[in-house]
N, C-alpha and C. Protein backbone atom coordinates (compact mmCIF):
# COMPACT_ATOMS: atom_id res chain seq x y z
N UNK A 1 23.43 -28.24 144.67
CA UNK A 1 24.38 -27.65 145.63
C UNK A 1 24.54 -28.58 146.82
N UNK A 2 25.68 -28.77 147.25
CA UNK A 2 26.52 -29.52 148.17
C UNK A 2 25.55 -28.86 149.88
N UNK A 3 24.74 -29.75 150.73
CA UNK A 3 24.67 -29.38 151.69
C UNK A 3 26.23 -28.77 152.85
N UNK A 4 25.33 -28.67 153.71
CA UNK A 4 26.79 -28.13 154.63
C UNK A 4 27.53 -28.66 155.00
N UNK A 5 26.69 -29.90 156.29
CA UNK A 5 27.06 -31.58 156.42
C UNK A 5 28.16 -32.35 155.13
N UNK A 6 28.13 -31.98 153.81
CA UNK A 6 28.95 -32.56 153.00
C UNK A 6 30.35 -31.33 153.15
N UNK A 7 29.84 -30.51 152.79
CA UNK A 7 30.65 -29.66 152.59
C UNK A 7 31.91 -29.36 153.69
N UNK A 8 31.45 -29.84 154.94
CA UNK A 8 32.44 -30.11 156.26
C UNK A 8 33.11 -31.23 155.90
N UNK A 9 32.32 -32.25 155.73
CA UNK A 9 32.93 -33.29 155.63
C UNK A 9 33.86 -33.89 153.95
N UNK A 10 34.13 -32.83 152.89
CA UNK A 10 35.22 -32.74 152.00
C UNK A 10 36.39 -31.85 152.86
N UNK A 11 36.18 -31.09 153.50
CA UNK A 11 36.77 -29.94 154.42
C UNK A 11 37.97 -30.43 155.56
N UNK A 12 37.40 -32.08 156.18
CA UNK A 12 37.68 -32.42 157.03
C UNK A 12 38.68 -33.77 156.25
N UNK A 13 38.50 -34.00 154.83
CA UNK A 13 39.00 -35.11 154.29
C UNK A 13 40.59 -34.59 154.69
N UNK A 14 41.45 -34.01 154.51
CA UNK A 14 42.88 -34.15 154.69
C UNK A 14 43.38 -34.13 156.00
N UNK A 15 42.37 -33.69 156.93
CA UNK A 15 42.98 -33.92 158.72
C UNK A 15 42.80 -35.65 158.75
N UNK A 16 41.80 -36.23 157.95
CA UNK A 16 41.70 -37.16 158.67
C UNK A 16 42.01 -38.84 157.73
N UNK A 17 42.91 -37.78 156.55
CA UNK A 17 43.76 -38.60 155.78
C UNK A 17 45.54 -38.84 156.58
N UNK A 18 45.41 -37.53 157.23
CA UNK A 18 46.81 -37.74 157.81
C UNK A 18 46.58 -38.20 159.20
N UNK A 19 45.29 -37.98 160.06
CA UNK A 19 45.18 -39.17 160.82
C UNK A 19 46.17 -40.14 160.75
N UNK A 20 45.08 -40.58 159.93
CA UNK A 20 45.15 -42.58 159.06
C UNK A 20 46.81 -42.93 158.78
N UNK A 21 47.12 -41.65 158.28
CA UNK A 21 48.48 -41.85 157.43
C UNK A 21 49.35 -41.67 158.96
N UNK A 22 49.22 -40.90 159.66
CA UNK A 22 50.24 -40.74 160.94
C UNK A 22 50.68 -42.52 162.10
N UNK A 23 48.92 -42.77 162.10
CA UNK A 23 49.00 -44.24 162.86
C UNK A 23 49.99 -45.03 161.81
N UNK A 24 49.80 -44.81 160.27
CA UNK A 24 50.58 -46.25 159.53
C UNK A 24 51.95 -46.09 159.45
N UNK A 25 52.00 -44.70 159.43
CA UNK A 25 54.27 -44.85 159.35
C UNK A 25 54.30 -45.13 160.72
N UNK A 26 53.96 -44.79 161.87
CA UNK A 26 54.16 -45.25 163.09
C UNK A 26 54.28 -46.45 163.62
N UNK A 27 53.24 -47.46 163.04
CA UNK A 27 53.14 -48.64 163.26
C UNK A 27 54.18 -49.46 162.26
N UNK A 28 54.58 -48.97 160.77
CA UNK A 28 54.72 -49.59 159.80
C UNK A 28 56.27 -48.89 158.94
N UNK A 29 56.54 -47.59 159.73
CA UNK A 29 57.84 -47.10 158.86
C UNK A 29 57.35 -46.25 157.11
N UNK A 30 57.78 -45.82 157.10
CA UNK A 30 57.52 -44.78 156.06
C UNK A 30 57.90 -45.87 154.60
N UNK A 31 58.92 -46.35 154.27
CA UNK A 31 59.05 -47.48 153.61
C UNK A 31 58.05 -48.54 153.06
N UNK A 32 57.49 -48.73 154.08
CA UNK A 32 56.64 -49.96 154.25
C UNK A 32 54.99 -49.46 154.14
N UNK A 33 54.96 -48.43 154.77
CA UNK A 33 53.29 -47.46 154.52
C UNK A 33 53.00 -47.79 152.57
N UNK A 34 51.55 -48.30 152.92
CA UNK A 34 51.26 -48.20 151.42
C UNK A 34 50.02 -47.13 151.22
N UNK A 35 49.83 -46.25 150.25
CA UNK A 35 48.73 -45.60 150.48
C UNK A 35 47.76 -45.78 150.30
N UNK A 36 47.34 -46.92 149.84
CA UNK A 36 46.35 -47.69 149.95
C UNK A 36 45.80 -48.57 151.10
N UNK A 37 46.44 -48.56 152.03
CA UNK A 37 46.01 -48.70 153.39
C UNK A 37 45.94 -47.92 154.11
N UNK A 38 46.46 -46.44 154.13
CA UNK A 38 46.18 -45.02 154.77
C UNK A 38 45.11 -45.00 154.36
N UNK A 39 44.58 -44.99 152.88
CA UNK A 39 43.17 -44.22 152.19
C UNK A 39 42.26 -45.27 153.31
N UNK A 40 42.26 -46.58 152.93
CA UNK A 40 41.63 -47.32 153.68
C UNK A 40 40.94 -46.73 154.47
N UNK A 41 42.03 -46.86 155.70
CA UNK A 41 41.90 -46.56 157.17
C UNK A 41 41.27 -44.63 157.04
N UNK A 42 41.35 -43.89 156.42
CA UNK A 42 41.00 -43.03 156.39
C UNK A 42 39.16 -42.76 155.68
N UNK A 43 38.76 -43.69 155.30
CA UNK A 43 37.63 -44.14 154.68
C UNK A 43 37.34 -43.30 153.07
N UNK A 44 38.62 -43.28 152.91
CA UNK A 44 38.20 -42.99 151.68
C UNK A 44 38.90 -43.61 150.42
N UNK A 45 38.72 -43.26 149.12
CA UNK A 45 39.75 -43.95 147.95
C UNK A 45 41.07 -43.83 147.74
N UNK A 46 41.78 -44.52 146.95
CA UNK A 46 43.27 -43.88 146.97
C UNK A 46 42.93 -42.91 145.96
N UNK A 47 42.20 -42.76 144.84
CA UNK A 47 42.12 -41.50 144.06
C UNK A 47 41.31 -40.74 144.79
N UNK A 48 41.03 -40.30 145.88
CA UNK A 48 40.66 -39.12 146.85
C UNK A 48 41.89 -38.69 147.60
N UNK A 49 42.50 -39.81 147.77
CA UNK A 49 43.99 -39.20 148.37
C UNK A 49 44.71 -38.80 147.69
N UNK A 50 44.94 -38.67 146.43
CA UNK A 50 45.12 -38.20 145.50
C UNK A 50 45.10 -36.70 145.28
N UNK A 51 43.77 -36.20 145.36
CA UNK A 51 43.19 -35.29 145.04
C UNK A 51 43.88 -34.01 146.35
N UNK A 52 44.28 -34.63 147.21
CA UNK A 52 44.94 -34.10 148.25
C UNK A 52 46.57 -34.09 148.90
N UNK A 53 47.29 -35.33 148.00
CA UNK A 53 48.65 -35.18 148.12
C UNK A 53 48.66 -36.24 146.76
N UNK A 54 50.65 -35.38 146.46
CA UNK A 54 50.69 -36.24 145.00
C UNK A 54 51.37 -37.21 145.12
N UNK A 55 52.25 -37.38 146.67
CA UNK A 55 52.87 -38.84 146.93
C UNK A 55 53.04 -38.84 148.53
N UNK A 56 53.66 -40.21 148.59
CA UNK A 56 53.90 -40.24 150.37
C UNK A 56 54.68 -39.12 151.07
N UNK A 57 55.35 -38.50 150.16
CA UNK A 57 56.85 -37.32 150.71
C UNK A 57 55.42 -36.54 150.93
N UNK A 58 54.72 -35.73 150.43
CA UNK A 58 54.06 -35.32 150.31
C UNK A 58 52.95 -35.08 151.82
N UNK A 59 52.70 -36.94 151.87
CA UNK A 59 51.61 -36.25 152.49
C UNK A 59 52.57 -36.30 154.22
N UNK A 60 53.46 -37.14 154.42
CA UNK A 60 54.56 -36.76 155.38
C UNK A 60 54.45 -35.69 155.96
N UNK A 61 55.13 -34.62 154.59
CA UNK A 61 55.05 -33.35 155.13
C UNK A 61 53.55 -32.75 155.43
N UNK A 62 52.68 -33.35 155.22
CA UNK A 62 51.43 -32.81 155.77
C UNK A 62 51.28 -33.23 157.29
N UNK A 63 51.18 -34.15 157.62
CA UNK A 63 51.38 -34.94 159.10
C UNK A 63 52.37 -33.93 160.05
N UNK A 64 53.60 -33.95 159.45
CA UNK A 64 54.35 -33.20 160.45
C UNK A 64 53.56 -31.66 160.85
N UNK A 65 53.56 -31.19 159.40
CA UNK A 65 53.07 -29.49 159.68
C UNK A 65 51.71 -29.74 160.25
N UNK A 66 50.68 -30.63 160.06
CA UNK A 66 49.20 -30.63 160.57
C UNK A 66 49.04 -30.71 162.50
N UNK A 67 50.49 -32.02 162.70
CA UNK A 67 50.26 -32.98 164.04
C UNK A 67 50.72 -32.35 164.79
N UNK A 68 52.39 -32.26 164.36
CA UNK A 68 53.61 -31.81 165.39
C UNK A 68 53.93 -30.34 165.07
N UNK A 69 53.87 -29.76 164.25
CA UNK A 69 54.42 -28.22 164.09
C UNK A 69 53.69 -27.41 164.83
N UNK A 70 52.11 -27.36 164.77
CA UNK A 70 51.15 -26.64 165.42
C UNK A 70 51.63 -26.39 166.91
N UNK A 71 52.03 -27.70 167.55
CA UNK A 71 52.75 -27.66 169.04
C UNK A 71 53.61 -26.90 169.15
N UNK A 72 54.76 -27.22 168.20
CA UNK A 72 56.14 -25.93 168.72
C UNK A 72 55.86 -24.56 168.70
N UNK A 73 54.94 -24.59 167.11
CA UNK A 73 54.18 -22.89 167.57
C UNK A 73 53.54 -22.76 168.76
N UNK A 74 53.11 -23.85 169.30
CA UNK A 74 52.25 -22.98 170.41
C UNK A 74 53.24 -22.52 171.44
N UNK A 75 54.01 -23.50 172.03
CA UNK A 75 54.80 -23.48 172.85
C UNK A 75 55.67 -22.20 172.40
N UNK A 76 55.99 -22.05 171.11
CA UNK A 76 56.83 -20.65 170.69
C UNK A 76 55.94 -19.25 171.08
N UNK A 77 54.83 -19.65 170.84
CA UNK A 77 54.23 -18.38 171.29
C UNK A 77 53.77 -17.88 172.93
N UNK A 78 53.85 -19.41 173.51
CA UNK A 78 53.97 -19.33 175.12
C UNK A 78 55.07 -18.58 176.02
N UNK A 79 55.94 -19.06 175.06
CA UNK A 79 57.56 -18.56 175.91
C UNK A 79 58.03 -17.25 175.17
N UNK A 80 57.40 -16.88 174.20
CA UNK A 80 58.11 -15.51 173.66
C UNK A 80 56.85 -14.60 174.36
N UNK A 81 55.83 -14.68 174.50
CA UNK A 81 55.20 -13.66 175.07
C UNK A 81 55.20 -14.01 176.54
N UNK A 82 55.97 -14.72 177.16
CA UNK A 82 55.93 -14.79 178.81
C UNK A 82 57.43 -14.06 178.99
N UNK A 83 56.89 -12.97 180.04
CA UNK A 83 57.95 -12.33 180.78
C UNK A 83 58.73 -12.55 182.14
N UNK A 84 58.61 -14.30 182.15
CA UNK A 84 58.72 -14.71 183.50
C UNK A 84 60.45 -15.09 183.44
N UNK A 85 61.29 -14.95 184.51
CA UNK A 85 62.77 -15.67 184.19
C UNK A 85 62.68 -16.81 183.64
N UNK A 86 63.98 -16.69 182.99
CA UNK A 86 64.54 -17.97 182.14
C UNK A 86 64.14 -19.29 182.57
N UNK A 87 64.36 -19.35 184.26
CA UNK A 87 64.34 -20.70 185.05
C UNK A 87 62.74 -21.02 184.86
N UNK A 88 62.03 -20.22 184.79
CA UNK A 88 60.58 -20.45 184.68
C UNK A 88 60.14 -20.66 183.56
N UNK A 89 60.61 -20.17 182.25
CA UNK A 89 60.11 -20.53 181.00
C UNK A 89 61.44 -21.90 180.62
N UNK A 90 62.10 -21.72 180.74
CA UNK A 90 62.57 -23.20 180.66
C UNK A 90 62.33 -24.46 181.60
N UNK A 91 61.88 -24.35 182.70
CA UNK A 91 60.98 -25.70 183.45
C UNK A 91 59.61 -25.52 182.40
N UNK A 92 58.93 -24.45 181.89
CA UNK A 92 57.60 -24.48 181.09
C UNK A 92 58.20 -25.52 180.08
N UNK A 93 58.65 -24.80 179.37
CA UNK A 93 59.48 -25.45 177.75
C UNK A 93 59.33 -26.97 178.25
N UNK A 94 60.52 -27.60 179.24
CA UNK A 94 60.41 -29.12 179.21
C UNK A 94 59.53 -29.57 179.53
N UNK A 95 58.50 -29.08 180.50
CA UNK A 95 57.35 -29.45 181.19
C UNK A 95 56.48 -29.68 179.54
N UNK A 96 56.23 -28.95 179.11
CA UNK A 96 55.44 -29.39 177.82
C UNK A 96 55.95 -29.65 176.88
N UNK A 97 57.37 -30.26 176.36
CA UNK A 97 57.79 -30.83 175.62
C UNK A 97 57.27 -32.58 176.00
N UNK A 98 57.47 -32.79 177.25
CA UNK A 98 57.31 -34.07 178.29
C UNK A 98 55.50 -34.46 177.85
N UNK A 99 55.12 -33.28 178.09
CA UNK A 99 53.05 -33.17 177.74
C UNK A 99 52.99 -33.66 176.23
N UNK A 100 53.90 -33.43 175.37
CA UNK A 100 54.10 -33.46 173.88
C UNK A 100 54.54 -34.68 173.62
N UNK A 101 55.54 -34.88 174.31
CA UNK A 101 55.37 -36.50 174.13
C UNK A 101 54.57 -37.76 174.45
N UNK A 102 53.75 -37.33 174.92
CA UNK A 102 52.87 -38.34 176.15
C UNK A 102 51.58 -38.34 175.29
N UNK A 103 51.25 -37.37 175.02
CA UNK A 103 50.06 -36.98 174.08
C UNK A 103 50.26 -37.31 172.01
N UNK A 104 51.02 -37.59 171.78
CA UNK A 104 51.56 -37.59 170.25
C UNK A 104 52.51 -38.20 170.23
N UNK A 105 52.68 -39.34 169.11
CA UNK A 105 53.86 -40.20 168.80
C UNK A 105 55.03 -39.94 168.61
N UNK A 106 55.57 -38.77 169.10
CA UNK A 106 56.65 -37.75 168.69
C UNK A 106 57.85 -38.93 168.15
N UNK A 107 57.99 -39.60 169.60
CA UNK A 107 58.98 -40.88 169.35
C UNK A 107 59.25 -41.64 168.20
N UNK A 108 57.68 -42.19 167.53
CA UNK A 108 57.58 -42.82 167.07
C UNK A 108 58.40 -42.53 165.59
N UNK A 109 57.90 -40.86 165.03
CA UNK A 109 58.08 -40.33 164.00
C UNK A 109 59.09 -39.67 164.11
N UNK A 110 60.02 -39.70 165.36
CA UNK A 110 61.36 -39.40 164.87
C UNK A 110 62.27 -40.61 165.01
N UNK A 111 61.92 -42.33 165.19
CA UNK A 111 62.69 -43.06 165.14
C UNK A 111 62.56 -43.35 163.59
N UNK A 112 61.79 -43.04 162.82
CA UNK A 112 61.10 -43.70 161.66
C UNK A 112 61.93 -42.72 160.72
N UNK A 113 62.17 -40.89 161.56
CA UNK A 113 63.11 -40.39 160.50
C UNK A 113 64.56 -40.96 160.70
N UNK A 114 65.05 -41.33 161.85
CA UNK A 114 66.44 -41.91 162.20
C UNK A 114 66.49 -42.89 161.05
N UNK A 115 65.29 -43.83 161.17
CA UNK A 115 66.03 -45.05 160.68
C UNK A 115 66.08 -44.91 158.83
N UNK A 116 65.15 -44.44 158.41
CA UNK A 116 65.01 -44.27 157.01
C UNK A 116 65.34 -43.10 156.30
N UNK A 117 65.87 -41.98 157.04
CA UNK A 117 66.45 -40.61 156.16
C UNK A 117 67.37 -40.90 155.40
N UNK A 118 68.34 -41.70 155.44
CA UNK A 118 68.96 -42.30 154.65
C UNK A 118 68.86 -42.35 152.88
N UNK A 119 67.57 -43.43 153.17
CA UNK A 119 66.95 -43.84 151.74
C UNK A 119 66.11 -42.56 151.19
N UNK A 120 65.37 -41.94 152.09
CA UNK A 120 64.46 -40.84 151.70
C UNK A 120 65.06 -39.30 152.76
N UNK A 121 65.67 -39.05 152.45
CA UNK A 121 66.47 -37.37 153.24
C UNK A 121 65.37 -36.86 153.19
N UNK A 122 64.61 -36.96 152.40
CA UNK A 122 63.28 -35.65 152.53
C UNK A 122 62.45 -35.72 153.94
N UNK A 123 62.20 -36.65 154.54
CA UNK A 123 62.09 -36.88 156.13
C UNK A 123 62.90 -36.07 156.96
N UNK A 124 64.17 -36.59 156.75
CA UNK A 124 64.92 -35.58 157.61
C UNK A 124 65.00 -34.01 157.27
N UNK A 125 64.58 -33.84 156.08
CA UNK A 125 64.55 -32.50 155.85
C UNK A 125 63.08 -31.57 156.48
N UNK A 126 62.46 -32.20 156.30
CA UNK A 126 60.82 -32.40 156.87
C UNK A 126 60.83 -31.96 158.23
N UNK A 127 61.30 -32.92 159.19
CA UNK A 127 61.82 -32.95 160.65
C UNK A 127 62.77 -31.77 160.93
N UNK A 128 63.53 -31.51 160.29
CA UNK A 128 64.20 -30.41 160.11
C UNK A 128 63.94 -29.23 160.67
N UNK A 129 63.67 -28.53 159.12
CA UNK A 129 62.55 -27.36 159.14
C UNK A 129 61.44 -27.23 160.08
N UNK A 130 60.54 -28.35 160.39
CA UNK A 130 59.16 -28.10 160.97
C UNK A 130 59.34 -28.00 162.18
N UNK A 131 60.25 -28.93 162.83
CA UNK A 131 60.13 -29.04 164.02
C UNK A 131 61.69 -29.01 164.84
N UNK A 132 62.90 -29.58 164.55
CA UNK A 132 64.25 -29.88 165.03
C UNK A 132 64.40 -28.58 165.26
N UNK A 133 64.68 -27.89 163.84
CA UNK A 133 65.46 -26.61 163.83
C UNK A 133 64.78 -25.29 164.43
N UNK A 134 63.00 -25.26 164.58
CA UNK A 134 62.81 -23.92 164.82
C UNK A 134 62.11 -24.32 166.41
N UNK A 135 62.34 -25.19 166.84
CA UNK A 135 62.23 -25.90 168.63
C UNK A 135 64.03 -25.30 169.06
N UNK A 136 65.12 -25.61 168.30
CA UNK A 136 66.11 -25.01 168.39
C UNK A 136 66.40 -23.88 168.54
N UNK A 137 66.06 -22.75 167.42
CA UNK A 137 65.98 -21.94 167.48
C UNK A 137 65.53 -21.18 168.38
N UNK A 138 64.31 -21.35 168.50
CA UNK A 138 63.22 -21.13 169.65
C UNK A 138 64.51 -20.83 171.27
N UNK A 139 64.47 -21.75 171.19
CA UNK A 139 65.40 -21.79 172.84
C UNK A 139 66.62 -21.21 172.74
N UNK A 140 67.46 -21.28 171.76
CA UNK A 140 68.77 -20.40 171.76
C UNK A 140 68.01 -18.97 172.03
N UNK A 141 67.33 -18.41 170.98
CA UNK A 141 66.85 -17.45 171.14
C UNK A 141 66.68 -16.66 172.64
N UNK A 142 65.93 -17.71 173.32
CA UNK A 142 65.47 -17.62 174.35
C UNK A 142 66.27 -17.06 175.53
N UNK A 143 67.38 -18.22 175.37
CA UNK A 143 68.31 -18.44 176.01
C UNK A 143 69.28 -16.75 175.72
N UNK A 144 69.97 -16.56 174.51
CA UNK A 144 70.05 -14.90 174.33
C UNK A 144 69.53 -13.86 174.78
N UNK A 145 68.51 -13.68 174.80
CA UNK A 145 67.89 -13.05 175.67
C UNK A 145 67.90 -12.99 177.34
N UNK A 146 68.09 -13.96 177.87
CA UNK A 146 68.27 -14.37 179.47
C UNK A 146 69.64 -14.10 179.20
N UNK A 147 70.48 -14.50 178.31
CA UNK A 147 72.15 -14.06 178.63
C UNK A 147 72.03 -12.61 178.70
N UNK A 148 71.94 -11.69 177.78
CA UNK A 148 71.39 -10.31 177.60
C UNK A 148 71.10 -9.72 178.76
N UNK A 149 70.07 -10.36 179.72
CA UNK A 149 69.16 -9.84 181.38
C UNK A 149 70.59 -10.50 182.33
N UNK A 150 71.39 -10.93 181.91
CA UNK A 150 72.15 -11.24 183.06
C UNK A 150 71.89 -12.86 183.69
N UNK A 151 70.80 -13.20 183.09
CA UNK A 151 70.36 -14.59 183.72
C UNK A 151 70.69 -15.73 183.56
N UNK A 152 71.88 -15.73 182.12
CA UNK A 152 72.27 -17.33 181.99
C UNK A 152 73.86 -16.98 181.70
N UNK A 153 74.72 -18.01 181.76
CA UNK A 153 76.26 -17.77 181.54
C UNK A 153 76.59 -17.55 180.19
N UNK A 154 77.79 -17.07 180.70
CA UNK A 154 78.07 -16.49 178.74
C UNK A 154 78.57 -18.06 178.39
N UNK A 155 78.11 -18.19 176.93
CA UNK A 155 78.40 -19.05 176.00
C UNK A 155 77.35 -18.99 175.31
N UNK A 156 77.72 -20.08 173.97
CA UNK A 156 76.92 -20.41 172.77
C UNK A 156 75.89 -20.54 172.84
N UNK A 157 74.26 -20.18 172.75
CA UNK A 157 73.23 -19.83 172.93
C UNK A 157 72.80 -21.23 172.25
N UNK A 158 73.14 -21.67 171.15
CA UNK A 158 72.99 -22.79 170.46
C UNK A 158 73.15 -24.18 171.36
N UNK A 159 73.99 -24.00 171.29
CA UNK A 159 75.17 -25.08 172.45
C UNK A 159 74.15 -25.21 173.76
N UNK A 160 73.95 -23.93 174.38
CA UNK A 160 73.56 -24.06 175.49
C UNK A 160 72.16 -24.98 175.34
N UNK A 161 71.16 -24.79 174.25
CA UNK A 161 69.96 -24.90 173.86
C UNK A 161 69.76 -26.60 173.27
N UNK A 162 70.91 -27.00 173.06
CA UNK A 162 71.31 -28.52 172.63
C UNK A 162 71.61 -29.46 173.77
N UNK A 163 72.34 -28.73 175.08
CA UNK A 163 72.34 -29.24 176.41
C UNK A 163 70.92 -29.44 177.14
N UNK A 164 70.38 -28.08 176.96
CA UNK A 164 68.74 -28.45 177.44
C UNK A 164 67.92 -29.29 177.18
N UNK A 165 68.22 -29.61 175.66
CA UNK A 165 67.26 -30.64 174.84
C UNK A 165 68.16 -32.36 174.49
N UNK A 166 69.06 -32.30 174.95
CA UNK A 166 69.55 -33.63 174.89
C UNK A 166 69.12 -34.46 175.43
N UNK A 167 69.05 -34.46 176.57
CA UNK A 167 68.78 -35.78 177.67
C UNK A 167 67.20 -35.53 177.84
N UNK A 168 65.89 -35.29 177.38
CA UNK A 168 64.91 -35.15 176.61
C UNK A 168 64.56 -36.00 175.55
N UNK A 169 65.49 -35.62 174.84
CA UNK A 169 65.63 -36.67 173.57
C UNK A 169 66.39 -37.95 173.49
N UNK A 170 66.58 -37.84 174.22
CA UNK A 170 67.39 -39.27 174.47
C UNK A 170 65.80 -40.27 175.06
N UNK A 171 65.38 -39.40 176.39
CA UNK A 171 64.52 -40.26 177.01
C UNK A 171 63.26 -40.61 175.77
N UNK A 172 62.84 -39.79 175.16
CA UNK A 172 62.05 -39.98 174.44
C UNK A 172 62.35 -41.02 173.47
N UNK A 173 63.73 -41.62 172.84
CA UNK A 173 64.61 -42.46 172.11
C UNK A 173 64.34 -43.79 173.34
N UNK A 174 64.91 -43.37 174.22
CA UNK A 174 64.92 -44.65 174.91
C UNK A 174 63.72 -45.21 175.06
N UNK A 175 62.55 -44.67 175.37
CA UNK A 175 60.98 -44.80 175.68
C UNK A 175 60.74 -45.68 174.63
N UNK A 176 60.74 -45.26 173.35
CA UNK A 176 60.38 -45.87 171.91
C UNK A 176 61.28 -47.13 171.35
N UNK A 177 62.44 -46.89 171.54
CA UNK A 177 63.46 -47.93 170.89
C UNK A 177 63.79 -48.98 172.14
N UNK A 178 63.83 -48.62 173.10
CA UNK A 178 64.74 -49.07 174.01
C UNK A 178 63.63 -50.25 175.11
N UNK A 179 62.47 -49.41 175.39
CA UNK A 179 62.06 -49.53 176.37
C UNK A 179 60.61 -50.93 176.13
N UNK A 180 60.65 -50.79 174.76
CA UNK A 180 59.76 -52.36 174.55
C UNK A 180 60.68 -53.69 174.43
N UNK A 181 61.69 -53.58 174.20
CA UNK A 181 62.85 -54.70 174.30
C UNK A 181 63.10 -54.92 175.53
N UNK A 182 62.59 -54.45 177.14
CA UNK A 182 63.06 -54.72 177.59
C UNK A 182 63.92 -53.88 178.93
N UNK A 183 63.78 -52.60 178.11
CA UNK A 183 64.79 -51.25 178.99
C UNK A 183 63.66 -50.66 180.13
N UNK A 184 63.91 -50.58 181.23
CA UNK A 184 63.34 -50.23 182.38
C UNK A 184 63.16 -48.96 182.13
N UNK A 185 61.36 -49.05 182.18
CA UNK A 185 60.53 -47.84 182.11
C UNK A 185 60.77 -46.20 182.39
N UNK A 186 60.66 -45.33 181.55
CA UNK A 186 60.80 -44.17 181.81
C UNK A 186 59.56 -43.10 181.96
N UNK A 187 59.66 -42.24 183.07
CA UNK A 187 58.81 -41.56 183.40
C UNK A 187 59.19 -40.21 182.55
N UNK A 188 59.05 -39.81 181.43
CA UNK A 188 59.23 -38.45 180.65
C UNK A 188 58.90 -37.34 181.42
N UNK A 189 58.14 -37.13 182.48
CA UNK A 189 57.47 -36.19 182.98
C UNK A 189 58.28 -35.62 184.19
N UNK A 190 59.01 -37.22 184.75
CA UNK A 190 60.06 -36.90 185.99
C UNK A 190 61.14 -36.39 185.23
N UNK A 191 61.54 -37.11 184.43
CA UNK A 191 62.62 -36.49 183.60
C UNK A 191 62.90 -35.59 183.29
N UNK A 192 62.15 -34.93 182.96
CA UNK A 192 61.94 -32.89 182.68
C UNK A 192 61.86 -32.68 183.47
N UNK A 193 61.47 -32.90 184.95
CA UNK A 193 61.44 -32.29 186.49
C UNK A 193 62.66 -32.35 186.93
N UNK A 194 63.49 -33.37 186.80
CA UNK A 194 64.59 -33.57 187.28
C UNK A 194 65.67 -32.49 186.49
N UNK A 195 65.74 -33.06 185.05
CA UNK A 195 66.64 -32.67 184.46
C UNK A 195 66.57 -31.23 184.31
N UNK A 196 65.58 -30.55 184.36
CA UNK A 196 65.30 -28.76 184.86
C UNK A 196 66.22 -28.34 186.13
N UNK A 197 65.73 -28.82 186.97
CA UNK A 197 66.82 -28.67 188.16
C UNK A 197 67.89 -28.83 188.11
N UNK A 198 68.80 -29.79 187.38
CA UNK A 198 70.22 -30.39 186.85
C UNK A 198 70.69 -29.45 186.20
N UNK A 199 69.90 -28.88 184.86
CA UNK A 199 70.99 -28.33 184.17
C UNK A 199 70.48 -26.81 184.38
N UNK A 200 69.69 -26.48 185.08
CA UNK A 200 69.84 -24.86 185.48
C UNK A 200 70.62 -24.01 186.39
N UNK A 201 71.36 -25.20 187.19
CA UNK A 201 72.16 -24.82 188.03
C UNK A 201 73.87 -24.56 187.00
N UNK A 202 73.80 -25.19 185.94
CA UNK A 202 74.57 -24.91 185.62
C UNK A 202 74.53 -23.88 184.33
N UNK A 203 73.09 -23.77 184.32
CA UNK A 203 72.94 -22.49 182.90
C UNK A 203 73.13 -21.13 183.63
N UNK A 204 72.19 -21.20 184.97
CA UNK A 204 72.13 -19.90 185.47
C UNK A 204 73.54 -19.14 185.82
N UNK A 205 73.09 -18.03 185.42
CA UNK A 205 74.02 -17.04 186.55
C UNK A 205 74.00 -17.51 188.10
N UNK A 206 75.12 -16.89 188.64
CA UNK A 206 75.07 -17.23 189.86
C UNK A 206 73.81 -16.50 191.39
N UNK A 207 73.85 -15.05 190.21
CA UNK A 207 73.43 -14.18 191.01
C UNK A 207 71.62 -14.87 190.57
N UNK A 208 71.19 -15.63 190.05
CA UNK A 208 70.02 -16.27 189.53
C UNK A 208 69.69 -17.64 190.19
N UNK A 209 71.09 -18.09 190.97
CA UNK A 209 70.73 -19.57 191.64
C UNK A 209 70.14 -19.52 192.79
């Protein structure tokens, strides 16, 4: 019989296969990742990685749901159980979207879906589902609700929720693509400070400014 010490440590083999595997598309593009240098770097065989995903699509989607999904849930469960105005859970929202980027390659692994969804859509489908669409959701939602209380202007809840998160994503684009060539440094953290103030004046109601 398998001590305990082992028994953690088969337990712990797929967090710390997608580790391994998260640093190599980051550094290396999903294309170019071989899994034989994930297993590597993960200290184990490629037939142990195996035993835990049946290809790179595969273990992708493990990385996203393991690294980055866990976050939007949290943050989803921050802002749906806070009863504070809109203006306050949306400075939260960017404030830790900004924490989310600073802390996790977010950048990294969504320039890597930009550039290669193409050849492999299952990335973008990946990105999609886990994280694009229900971070989206999330805030329209949100945002419905504050229209509902009187607190944000009438329009597209969607729309409105794509304005919030644009210039976010941009900075985070620029940070990664832009900003090692050369593009003058961005502070992500001011950026969500700023851009909170910018576009709430124009989400809010008036009777809310």
């Amino acid at each position: 019989m398998q001590s305990p010490r082992w028994q953690r440590r088969a337990e712990d083999r797929p967090r710390e296969i997608c580790a391994a595997a998260l640093d190599v598309f980051t550094e290396k593009g999903f294309a170019a990742a071989r899994l034989d240098e994930i297993a590597k770097r993960a200290g184990v065989s490629k037939g142990t990685l195996y035993l835990y995903f049946k290809d790179k699509e595969d273990l992708f989607r493990a990385v996203v749901r393991d690294t980055v999904a866990p976050n939007v849930g949290a943050l989803r469960d921050a802002a749906m159980a806070s009863e504070l105005p809109f203006a306050a859970v949306a400075n939260m929202f960017l404030s830790r979207f900004a924490d989310l980027a600073q802390r996790l390659p977010v950048g990294a692994v969504a320039k890597m879906v930009i550039g290669e969804s193409g050849n492999f859509p299952e990335l973008a489908k990946v990105w999609h589902d886990q994280v694009a669409g229900p971070s989206i959701g999330l805030l329209a939602g949100l945002i419905e609700k504050a229209q509902a209380k009187g607190e944000v202007r009438a329009g597209d809840p969607r729309l409105h929720a794509f304005t919030l998160m644009g210039p976010m994503l941009m900075g985070v684009i620029w940070r990664e693509i832009l900003q090692p060539v050369g593009g003058a440094p961005l502070d992500i953290e001011a950026l969500a400070r700023q851009h909170s103030q910018t576009v709430l004046t124009g989400l809010l109601a008036e009777s809310e400014q």
